[in-house]
Protein backbone atom coordinates (compact mmCIF):
# COMPACT_ATOMS: atom_id res chain seq x y z
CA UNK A 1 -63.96 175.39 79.33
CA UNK A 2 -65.34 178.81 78.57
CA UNK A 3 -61.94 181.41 77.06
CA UNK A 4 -60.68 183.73 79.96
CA UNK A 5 -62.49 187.21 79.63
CA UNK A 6 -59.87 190.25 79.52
CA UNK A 7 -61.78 192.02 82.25
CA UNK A 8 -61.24 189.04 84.85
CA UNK A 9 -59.81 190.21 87.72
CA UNK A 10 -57.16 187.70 88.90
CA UNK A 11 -56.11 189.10 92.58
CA UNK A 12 -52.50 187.83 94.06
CA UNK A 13 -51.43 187.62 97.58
CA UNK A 14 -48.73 190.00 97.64
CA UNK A 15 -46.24 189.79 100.03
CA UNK A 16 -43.57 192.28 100.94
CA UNK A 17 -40.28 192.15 98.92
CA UNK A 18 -38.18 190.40 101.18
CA UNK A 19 -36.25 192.42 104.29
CA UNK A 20 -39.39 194.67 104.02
CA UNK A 21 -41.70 195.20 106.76
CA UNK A 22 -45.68 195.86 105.84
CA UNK A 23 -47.32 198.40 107.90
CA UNK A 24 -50.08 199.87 105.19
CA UNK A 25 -52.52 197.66 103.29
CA UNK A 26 -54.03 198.18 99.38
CA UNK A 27 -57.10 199.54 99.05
CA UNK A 28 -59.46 197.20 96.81
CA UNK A 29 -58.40 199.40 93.40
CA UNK A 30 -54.80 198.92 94.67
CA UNK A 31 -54.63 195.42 94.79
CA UNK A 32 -56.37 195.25 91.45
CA UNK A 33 -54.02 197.57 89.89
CA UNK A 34 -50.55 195.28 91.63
CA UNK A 35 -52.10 192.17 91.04
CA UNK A 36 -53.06 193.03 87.34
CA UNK A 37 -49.37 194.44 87.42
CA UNK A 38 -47.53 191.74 89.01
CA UNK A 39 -49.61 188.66 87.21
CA UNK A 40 -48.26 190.97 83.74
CA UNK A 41 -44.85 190.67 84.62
CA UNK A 42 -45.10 186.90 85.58
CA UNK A 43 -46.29 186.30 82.03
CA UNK A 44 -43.66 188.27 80.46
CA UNK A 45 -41.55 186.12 82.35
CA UNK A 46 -42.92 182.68 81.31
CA UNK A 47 -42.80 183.97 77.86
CA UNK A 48 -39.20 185.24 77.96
CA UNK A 49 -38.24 182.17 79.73
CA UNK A 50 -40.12 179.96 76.60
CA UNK A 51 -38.11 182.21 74.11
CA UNK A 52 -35.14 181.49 76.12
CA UNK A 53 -35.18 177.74 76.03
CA UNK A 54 -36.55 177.28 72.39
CA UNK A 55 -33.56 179.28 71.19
CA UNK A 56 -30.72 177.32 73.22
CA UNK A 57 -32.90 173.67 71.74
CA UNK A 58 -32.29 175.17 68.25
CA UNK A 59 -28.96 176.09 68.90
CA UNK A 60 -28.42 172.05 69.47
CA UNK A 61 -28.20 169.96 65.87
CA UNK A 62 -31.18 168.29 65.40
CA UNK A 63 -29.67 164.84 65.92
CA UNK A 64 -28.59 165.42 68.98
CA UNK A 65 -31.71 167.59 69.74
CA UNK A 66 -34.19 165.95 72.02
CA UNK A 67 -37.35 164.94 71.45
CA UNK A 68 -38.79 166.12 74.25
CA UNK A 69 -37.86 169.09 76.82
CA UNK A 70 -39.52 169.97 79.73
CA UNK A 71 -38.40 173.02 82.30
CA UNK A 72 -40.13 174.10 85.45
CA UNK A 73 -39.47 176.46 87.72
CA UNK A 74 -41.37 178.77 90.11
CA UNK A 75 -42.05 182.71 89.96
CA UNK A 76 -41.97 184.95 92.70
CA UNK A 77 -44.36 187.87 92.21
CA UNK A 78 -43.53 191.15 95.18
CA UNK A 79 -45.79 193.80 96.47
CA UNK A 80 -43.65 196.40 93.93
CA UNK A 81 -45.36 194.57 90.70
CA UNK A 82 -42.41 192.33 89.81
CA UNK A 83 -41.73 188.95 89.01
CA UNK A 84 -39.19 186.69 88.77
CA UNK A 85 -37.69 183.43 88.42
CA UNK A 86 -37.87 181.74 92.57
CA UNK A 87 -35.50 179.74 94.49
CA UNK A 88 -37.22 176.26 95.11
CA UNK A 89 -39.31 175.37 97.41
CA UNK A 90 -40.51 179.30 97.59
CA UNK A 91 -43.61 179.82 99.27
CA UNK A 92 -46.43 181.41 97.60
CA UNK A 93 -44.30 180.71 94.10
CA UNK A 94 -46.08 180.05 91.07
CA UNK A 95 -45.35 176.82 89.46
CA UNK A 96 -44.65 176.56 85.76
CA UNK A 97 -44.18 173.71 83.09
CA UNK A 98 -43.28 174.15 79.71
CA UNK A 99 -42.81 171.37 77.79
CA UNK A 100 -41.70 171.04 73.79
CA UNK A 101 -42.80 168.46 71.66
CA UNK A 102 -41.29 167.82 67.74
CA UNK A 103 -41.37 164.82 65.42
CA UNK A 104 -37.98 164.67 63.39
CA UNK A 105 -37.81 165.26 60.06
């Protein structure tokens, strides 16, 4: 599978953040710009969210440290560019698996 070009243009159904009610739409530079915006932030979460769970597993002694850990969870992306962890079962959610693997030593 060919590496992801920078320039690809990913585009992401943005909904209004919720209690909002839509009455303009994006012009096609807009919803470049929010999607490139919003899909930034998701990623910034995923990797905050890997930082977060590699430092509690080395904050656990390594015989009582798991082999294996796996954590999913969903991210909510708004029309405002941000992203963030969702509630299950969110519509429209992004899901995401991370999963650690170590041989002990």
């Amino acid at each position: 599978m060919p590496e992801s070009d920078n320039n690809d243009i990913i585009l992401v159904d943005l909904g209004p953040a919720s209690g909002v009610r839509g009455v303009a739409s994006f012009s096609p530079e807009d919803m470049v710009a929010k999607s490139t915006e919003a899909l930034d932030a998701a990623m910034s979460t995923v990797r905050a969210m890997a930082a977060k769970v590699t430092a509690t597993m080395q904050n656990i002694k390594i015989s009582e440290r798991p082999n294996k850990v796996s954590v999913e969870f969903g991210i909510k992306m708004t029309a405002e560019g941000n992203a963030m962890v969702a509630k299950a079962g969110v519509e429209g959610a992004i899901k995401v698996t991370l999963s650690w693997e170590h041989s002990a030593k």
